[in-house]
C-alpha atoms as a PDB file:
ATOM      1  CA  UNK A   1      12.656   1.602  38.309  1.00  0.00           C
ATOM      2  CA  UNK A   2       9.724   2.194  41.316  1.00  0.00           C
ATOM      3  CA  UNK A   3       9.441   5.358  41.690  1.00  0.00           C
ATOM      4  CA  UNK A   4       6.955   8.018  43.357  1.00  0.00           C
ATOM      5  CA  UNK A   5       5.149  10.459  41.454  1.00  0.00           C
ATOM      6  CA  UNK A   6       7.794  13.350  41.199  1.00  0.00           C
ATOM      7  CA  UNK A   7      10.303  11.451  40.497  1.00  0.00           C
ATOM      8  CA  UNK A   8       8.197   9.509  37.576  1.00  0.00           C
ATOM      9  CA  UNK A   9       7.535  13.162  36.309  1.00  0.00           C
ATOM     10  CA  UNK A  10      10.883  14.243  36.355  1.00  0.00           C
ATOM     11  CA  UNK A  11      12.349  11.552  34.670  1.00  0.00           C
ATOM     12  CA  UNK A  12       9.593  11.704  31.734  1.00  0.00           C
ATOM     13  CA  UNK A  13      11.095  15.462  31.055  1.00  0.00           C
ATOM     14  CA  UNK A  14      14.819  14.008  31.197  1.00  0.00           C
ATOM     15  CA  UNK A  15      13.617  11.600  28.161  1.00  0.00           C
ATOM     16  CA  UNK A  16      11.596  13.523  26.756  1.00  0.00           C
ATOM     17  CA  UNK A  17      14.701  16.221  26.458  1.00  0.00           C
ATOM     18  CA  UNK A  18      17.031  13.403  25.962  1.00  0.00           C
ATOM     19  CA  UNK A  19      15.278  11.658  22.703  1.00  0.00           C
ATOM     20  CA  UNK A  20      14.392  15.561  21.063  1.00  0.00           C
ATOM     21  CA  UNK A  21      18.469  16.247  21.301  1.00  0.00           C
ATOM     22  CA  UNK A  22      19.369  12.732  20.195  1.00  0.00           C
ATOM     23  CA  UNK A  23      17.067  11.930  17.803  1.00  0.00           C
ATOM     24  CA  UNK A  24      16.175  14.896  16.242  1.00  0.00           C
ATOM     25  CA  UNK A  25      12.173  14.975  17.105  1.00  0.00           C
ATOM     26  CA  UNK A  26      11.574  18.676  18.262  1.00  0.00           C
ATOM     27  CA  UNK A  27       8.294  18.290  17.027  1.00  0.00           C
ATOM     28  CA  UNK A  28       4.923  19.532  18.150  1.00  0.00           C
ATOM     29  CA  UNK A  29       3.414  15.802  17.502  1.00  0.00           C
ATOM     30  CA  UNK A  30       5.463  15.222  21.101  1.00  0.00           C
ATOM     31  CA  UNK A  31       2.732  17.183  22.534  1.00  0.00           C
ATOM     32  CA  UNK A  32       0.281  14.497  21.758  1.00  0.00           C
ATOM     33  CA  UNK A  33       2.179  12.100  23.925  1.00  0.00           C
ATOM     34  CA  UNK A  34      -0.179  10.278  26.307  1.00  0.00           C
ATOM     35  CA  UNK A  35       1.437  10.183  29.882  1.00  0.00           C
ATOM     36  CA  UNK A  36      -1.721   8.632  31.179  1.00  0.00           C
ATOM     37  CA  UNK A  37      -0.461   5.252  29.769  1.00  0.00           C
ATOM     38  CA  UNK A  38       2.834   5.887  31.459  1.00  0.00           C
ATOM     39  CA  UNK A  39       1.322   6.893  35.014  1.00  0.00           C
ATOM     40  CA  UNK A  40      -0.871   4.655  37.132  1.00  0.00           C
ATOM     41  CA  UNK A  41      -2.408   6.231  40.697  1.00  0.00           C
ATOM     42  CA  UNK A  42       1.223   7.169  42.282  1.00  0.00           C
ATOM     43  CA  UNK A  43       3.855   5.091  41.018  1.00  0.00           C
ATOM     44  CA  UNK A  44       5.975   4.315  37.041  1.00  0.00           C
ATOM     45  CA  UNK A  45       7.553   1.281  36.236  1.00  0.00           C
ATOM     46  CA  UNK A  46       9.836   2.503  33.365  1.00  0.00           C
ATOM     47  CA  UNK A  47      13.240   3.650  32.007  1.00  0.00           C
ATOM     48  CA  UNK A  48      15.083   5.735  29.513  1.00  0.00           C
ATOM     49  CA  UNK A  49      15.507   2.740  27.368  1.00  0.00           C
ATOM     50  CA  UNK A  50      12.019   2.066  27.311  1.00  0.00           C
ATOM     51  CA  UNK A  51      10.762   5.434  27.062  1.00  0.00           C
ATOM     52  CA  UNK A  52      13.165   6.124  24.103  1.00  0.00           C
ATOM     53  CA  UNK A  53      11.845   3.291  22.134  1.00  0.00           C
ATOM     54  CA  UNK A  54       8.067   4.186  22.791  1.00  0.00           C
ATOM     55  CA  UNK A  55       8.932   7.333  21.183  1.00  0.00           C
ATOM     56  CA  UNK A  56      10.803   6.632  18.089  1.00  0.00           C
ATOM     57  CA  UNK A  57       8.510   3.795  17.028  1.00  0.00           C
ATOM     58  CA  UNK A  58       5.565   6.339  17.825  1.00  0.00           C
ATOM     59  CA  UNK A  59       6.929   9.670  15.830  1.00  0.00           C
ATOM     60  CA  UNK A  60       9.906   8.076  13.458  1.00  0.00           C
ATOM     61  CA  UNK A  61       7.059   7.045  10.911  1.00  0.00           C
ATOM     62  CA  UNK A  62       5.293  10.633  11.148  1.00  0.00           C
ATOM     63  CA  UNK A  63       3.810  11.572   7.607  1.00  0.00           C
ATOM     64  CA  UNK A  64       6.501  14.213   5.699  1.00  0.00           C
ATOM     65  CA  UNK A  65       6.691  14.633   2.438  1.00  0.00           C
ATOM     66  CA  UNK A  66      10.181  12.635   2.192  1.00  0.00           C
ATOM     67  CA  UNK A  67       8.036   9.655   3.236  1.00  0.00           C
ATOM     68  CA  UNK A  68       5.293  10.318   0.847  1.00  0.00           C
ATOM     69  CA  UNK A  69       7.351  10.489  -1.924  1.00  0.00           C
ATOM     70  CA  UNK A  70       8.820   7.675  -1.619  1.00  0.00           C
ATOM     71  CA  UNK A  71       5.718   5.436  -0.744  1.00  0.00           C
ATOM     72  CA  UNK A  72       4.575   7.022  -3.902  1.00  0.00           C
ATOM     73  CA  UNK A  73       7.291   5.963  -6.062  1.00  0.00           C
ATOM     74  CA  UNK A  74       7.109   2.531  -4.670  1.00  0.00           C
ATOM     75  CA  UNK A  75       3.259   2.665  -5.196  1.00  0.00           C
ATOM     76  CA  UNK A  76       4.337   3.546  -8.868  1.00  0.00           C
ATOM     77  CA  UNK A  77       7.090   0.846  -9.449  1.00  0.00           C
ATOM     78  CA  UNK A  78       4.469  -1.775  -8.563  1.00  0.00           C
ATOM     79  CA  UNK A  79       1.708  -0.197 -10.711  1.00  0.00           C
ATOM     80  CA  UNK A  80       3.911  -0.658 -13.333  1.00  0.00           C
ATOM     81  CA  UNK A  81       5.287  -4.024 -12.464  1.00  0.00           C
ATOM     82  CA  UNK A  82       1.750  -5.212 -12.902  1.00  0.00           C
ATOM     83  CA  UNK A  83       0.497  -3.174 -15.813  1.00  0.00           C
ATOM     84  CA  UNK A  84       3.114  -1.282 -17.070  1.00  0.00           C
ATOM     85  CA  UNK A  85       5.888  -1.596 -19.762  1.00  0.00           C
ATOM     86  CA  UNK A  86       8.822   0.121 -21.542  1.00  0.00           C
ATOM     87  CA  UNK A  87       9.242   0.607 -24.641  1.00  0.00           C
ATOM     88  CA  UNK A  88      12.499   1.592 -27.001  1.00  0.00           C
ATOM     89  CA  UNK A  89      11.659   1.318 -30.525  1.00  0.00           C
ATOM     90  CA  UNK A  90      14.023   0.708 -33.582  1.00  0.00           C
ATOM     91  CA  UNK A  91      15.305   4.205 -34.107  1.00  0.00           C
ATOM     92  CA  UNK A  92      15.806   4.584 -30.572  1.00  0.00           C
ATOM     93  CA  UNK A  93      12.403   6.544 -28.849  1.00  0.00           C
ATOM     94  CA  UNK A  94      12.125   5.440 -25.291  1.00  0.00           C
ATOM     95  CA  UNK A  95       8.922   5.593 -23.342  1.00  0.00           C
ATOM     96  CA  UNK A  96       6.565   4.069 -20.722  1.00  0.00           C
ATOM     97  CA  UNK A  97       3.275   3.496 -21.521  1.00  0.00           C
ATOM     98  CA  UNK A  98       0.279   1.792 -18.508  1.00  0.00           C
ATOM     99  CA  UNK A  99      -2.875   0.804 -19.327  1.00  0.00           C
ATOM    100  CA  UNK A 100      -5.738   0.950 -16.171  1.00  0.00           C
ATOM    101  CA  UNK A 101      -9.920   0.690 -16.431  1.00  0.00           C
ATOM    102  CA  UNK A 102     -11.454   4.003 -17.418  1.00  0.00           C
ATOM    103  CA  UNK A 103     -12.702   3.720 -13.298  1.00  0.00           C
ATOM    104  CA  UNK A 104      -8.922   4.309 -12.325  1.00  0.00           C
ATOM    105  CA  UNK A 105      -8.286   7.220 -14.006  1.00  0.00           C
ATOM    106  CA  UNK A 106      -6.924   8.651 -10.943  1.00  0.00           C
ATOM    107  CA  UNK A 107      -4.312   6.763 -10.894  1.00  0.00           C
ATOM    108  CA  UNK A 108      -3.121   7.610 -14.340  1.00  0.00           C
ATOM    109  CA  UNK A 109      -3.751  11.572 -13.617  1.00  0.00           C
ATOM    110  CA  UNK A 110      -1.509  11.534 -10.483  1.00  0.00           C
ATOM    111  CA  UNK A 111       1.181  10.262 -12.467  1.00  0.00           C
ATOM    112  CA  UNK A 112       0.498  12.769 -15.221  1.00  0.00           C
ATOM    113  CA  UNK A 113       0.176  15.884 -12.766  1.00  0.00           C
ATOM    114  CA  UNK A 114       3.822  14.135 -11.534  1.00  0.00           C
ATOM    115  CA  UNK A 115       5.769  13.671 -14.814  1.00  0.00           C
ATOM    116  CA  UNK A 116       3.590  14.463 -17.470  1.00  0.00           C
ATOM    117  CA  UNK A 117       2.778  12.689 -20.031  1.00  0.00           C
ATOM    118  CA  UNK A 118      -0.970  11.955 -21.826  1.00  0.00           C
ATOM    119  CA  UNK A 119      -4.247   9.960 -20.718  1.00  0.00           C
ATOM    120  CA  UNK A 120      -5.843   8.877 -23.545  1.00  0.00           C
ATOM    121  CA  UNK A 121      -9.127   6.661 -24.314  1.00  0.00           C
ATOM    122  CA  UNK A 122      -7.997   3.407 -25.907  1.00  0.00           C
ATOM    123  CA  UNK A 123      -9.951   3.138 -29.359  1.00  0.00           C
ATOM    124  CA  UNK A 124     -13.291   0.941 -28.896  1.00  0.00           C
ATOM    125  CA  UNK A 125     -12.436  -0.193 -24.962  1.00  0.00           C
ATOM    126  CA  UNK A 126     -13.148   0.867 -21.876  1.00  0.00           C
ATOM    127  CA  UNK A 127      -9.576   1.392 -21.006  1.00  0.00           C
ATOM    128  CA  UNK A 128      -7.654   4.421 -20.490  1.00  0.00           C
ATOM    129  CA  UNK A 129      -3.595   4.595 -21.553  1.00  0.00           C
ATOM    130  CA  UNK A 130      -0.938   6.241 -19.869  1.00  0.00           C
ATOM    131  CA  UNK A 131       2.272   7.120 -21.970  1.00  0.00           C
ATOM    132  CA  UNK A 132       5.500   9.613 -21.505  1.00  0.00           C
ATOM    133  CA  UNK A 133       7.931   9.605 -23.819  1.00  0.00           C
ATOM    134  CA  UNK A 134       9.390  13.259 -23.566  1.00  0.00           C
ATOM    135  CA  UNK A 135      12.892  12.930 -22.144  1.00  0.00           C
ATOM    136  CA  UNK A 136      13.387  15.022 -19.035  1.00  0.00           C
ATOM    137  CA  UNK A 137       9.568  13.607 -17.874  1.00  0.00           C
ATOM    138  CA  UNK A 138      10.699   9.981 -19.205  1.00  0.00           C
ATOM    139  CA  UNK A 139      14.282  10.379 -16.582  1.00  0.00           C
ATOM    140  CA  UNK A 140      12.285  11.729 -13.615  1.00  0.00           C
ATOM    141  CA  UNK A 141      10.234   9.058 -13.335  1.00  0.00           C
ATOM    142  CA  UNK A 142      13.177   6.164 -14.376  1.00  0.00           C
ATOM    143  CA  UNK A 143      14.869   7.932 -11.391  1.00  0.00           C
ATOM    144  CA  UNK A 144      12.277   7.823  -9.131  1.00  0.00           C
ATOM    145  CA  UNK A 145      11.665   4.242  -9.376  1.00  0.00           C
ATOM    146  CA  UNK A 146      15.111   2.920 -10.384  1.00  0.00           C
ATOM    147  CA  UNK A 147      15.503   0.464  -7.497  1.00  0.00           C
ATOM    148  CA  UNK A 148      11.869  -0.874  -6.975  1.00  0.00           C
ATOM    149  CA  UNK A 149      11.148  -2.385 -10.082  1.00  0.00           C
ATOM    150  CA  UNK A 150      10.395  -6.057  -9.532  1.00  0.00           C
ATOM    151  CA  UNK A 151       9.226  -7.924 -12.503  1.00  0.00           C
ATOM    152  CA  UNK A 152      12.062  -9.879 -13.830  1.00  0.00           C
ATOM    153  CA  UNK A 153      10.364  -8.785 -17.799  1.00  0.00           C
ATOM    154  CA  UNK A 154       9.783  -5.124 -16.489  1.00  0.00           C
ATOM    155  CA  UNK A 155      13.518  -5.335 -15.257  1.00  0.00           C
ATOM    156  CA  UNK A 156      15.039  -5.972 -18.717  1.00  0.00           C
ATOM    157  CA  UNK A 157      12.910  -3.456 -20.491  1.00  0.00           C
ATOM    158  CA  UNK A 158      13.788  -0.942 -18.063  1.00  0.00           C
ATOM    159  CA  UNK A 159      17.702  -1.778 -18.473  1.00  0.00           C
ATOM    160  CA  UNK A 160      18.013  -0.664 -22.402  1.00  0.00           C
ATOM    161  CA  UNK A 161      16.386   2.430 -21.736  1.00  0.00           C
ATOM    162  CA  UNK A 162      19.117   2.500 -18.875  1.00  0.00           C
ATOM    163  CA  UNK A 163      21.761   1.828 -21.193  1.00  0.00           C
ATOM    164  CA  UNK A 164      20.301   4.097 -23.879  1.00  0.00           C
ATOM    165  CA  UNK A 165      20.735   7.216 -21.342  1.00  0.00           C
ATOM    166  CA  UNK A 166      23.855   5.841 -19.734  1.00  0.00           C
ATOM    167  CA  UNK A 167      21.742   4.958 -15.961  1.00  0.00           C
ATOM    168  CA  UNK A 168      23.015   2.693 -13.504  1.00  0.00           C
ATOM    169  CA  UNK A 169      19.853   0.318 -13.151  1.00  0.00           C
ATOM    170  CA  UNK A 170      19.706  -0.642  -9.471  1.00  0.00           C
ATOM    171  CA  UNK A 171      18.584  -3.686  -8.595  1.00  0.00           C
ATOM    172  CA  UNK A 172      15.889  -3.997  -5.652  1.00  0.00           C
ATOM    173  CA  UNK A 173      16.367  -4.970  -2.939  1.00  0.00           C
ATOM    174  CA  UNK A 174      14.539  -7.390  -0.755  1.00  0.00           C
ATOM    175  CA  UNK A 175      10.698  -6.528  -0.107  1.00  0.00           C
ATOM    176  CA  UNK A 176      10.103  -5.166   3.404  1.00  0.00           C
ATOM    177  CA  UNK A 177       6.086  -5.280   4.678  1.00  0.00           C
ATOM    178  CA  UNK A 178       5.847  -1.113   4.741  1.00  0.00           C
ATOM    179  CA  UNK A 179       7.259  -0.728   1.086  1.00  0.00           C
ATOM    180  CA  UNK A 180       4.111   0.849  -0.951  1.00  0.00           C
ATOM    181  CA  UNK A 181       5.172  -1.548  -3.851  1.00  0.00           C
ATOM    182  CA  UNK A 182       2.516  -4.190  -2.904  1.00  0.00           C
ATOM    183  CA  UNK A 183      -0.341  -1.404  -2.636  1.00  0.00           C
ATOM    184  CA  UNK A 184       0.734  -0.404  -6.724  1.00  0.00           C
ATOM    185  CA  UNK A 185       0.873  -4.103  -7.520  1.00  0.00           C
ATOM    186  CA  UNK A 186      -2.495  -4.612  -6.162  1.00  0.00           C
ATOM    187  CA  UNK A 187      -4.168  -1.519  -8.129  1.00  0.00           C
ATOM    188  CA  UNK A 188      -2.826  -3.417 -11.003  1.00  0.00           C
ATOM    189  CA  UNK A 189      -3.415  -7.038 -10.445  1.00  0.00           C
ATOM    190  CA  UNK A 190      -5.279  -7.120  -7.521  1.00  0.00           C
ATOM    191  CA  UNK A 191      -8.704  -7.674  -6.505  1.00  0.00           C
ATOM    192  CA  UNK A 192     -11.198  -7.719  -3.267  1.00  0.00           C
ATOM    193  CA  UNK A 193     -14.612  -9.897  -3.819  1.00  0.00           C
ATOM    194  CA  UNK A 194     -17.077 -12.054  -1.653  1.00  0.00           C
ATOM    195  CA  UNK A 195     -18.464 -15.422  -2.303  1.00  0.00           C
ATOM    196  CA  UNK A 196     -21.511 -14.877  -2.254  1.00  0.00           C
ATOM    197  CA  UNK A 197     -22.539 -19.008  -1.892  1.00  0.00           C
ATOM    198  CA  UNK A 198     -20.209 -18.740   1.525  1.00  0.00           C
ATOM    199  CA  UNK A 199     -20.139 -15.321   2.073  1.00  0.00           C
ATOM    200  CA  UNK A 200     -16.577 -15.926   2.272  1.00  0.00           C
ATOM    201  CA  UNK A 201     -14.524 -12.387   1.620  1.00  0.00           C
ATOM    202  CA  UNK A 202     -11.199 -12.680  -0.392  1.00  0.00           C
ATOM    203  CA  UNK A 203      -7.986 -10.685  -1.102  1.00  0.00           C
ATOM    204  CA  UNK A 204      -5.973 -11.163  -3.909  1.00  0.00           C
ATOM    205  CA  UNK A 205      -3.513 -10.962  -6.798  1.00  0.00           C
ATOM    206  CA  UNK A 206      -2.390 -12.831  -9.880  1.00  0.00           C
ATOM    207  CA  UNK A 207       0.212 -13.111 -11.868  1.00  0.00           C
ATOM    208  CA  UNK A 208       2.157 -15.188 -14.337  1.00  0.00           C
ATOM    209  CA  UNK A 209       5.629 -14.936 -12.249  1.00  0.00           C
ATOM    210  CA  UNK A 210       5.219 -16.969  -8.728  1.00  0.00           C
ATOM    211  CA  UNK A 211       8.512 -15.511  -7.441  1.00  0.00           C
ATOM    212  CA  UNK A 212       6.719 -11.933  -6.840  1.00  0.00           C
ATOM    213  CA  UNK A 213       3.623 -13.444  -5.229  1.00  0.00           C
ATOM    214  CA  UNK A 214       5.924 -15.730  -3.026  1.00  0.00           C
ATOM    215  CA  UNK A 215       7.653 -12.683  -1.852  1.00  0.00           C
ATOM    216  CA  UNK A 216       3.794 -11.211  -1.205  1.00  0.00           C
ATOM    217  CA  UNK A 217       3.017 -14.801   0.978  1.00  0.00           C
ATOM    218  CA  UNK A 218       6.066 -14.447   2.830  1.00  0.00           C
ATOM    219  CA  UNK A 219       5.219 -11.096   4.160  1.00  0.00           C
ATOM    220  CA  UNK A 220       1.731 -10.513   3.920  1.00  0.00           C
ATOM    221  CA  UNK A 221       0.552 -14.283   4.553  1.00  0.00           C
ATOM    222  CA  UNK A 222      -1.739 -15.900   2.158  1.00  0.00           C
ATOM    223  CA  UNK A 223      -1.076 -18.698  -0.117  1.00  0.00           C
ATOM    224  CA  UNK A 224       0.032 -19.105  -3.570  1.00  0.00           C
ATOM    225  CA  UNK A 225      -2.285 -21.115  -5.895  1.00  0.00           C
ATOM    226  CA  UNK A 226      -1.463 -22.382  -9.297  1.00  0.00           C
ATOM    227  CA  UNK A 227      -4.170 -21.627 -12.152  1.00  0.00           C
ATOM    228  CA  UNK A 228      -4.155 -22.943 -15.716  1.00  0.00           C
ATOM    229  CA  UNK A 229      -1.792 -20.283 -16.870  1.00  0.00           C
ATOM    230  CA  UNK A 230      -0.919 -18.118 -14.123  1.00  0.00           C
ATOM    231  CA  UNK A 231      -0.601 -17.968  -9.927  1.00  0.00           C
ATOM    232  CA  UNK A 232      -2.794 -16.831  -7.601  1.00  0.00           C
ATOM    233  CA  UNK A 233      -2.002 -15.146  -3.799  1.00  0.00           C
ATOM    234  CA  UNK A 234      -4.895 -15.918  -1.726  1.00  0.00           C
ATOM    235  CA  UNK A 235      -5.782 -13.888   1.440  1.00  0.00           C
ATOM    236  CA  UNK A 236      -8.612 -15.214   3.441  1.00  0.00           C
ATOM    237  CA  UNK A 237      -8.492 -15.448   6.816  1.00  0.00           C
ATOM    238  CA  UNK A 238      -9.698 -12.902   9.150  1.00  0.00           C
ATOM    239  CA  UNK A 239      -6.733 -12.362  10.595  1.00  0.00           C
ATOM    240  CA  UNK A 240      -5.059 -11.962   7.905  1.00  0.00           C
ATOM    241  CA  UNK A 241      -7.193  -9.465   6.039  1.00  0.00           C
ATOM    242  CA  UNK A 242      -6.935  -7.160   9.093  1.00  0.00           C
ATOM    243  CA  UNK A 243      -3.226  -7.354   9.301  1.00  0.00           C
ATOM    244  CA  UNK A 244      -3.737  -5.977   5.188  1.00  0.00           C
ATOM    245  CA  UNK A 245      -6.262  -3.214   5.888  1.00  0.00           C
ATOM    246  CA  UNK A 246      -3.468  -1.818   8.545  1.00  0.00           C
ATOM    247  CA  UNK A 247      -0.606  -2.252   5.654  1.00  0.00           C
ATOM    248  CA  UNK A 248      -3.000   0.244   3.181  1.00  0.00           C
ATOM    249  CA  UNK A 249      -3.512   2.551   5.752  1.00  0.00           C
ATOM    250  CA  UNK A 250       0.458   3.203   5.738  1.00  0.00           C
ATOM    251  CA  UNK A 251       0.568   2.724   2.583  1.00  0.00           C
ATOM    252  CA  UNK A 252      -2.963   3.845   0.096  1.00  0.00           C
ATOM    253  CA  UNK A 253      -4.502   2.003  -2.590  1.00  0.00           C
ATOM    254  CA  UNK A 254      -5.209   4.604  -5.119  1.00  0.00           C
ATOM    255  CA  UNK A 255      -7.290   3.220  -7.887  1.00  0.00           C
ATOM    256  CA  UNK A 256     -11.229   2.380  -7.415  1.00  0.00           C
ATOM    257  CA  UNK A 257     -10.515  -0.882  -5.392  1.00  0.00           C
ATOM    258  CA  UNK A 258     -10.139   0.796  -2.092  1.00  0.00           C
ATOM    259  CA  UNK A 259     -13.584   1.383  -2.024  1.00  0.00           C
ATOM    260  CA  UNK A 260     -14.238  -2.087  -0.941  1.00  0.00           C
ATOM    261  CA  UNK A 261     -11.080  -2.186   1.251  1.00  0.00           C
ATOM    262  CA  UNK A 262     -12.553   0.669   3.134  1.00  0.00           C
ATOM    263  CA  UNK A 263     -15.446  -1.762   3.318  1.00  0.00           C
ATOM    264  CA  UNK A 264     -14.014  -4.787   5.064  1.00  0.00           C
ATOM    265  CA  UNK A 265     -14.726  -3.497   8.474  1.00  0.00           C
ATOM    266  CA  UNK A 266     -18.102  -3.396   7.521  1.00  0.00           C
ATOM    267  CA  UNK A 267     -18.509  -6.757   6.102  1.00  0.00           C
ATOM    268  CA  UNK A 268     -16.531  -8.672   9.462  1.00  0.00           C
ATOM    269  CA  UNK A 269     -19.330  -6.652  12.043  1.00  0.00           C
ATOM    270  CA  UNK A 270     -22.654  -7.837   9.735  1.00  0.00           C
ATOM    271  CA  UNK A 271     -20.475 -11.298  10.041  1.00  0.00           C
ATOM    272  CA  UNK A 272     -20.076 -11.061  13.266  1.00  0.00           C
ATOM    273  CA  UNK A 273     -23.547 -10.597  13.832  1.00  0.00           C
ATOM    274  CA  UNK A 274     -24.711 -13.549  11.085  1.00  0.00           C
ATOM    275  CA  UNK A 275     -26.220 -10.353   8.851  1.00  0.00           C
ATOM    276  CA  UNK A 276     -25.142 -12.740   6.206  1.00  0.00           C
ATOM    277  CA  UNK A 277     -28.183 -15.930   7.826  1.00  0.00           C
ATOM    278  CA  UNK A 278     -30.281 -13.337   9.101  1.00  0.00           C
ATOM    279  CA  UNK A 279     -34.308 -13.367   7.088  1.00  0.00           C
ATOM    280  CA  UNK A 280     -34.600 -10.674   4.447  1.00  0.00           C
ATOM    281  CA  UNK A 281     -37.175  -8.945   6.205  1.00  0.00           C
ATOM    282  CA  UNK A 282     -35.433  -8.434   9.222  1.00  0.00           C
ATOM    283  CA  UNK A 283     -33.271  -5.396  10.650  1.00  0.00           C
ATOM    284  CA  UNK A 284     -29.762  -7.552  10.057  1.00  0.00           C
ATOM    285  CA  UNK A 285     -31.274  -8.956   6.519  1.00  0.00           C
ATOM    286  CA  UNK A 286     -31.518  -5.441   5.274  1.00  0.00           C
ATOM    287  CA  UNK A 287     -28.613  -4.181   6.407  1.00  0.00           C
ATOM    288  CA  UNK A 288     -26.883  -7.064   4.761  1.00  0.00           C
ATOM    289  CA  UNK A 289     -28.561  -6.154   1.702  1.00  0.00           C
ATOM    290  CA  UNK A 290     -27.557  -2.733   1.521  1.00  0.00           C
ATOM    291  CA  UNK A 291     -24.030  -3.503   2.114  1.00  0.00           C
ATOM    292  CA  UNK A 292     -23.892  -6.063  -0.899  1.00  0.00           C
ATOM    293  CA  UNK A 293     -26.044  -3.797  -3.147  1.00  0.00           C
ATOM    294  CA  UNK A 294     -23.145  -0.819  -2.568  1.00  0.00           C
ATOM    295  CA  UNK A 295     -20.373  -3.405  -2.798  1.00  0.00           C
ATOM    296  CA  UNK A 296     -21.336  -4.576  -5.851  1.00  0.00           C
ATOM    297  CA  UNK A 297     -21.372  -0.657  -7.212  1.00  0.00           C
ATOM    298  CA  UNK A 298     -17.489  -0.532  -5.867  1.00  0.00           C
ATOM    299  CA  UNK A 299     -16.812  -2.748  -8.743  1.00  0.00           C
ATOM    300  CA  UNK A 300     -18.596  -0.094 -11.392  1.00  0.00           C
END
């Protein structure tokens, strides 16, 4: 509807008190709400439909600690879909062990400070072991990611532990594009590099099962390549990459790899600005420089 200033006004307070009765969002974050977008000079062009879906799509996603926790334990279930696995031995001891690079300790630590469990050094490598086998610890965490587990292997190990403490396994349903699975698979099996022959700036993950990177193609775009003994997801395009960046914003990388997400940005403006042709002497050649001198240090 057309309407003159007073009116508009009036009508923004009858949503506004509309959506915080329906919906629940008696929050101060409505406070933030910029009318500027909604007014222009004297006149509105809108409606409580309108209006009501504005807000919802604005303040329904709002960080809690519901939310958190559950991006969490789908950050988890695909953190161990990549490099996780279950374990029941012979006389019957269940437990979950993951094995990261010393450089993601962080990732092992928050699961730790979580469940419990110990981090130890593996013997001779420069890789760090996760492992909880203590029962109550062992069921919180089957809990919290019963239902997001998608590795069709990780699946049946998970099941005779199941069975072995008389748990309904749940079977996932299908991947949506905010589900933090994808940000746990990539800590895992993930990776972000540059060609440095074509200065060409990749996204990717591999994996022996094509089904889960399919799903990854379908949703995040990218192809699927086939390697000697494994698949591939490939994420190159510009496009693309930015749509990803805005996915781990919702949803974190946690491990030592989002240094060099955080760095993408960077890398498309000295693109942008041919950083990458420029002379080594000059102002862009330097900066280019610099960034691949502290990109390459992401990686250590």
């Amino acid at each position: 509807m057309l309407v003159g200033i007073s009116e508009a006004i009036c009508l923004l307070f009858f949503n506004l008190s509309f959506i915080l009765y329906y919906n629940n969002l008696a929050d101060l974050a409505l406070l933030k709400f910029n009318f500027s977008k909604l007014i222009h000079k004297k006149t509105i062009l809108i409606s409580k439909e309108k209006l009501n879906k504005i807000l919802i799509k604005k303040y329904s996603t709002l960080p809690n600690k519901d939310n958190k926790d559950i991006i969490f334990n789908q950050w988890l279930a695909g953190l161990i879909d990549g490099d996780g696995c279950f374990q029941l031995s012979k006389k019957g001891y269940a437990s979950l062990e993951i094995v990261m690079e010393t450089r993601d300790k962080h990732c092992l630590y928050l699961i730790k400070q979580k469940f419990g469990g110990s981090v130890k050094l593996r013997s001779g490598v420069n890789w760090l072991r996760y492992r909880i086998h203590h029962k109550k610890g062992l069921l919180d965490l089957i809990n919290s990611i019963n239902g997001e587990i998608r590795n069709p292997i990780r699946l049946l190990q998970l099941n005779k532990i199941c069975d072995k403490y008389e748990i309904t396994l749940i079977q996932p349903k299908a991947l949506t594009y905010n589900n933090g699975w994808l940000s746990g698979f990539f800590d895992s099996d993930g990776s972000v590099y540059l060609n440095l022959q074509s200065s060409q700036l990749f996204i990717t993950a591999s994996q022996k099962n094509k089904y889960l990177l399919d799903q990854l193609a379908e949703l995040y775009d990218g192809r699927v390549y086939i390697l000697k003994d494994s698949f591939k997801w490939v994420v190159f395009r510009k496009t693309e990459i930015l749509k990803l960046l805005d996915y781990f914003v919702l949803c974190p990388s946690r491990s030592a790899k989002h240094n060099r997400l955080k760095s993408i940005r960077r890398y498309h403006e000295l693109r942008d600005l041919k950083a990458h042709l420029a002379t080594e002497n000059s102002i862009l050649g330097k900066a280019w420089k610099k960034f691949l001198i502290k990109w390459d240090k992401f990686e250590k």
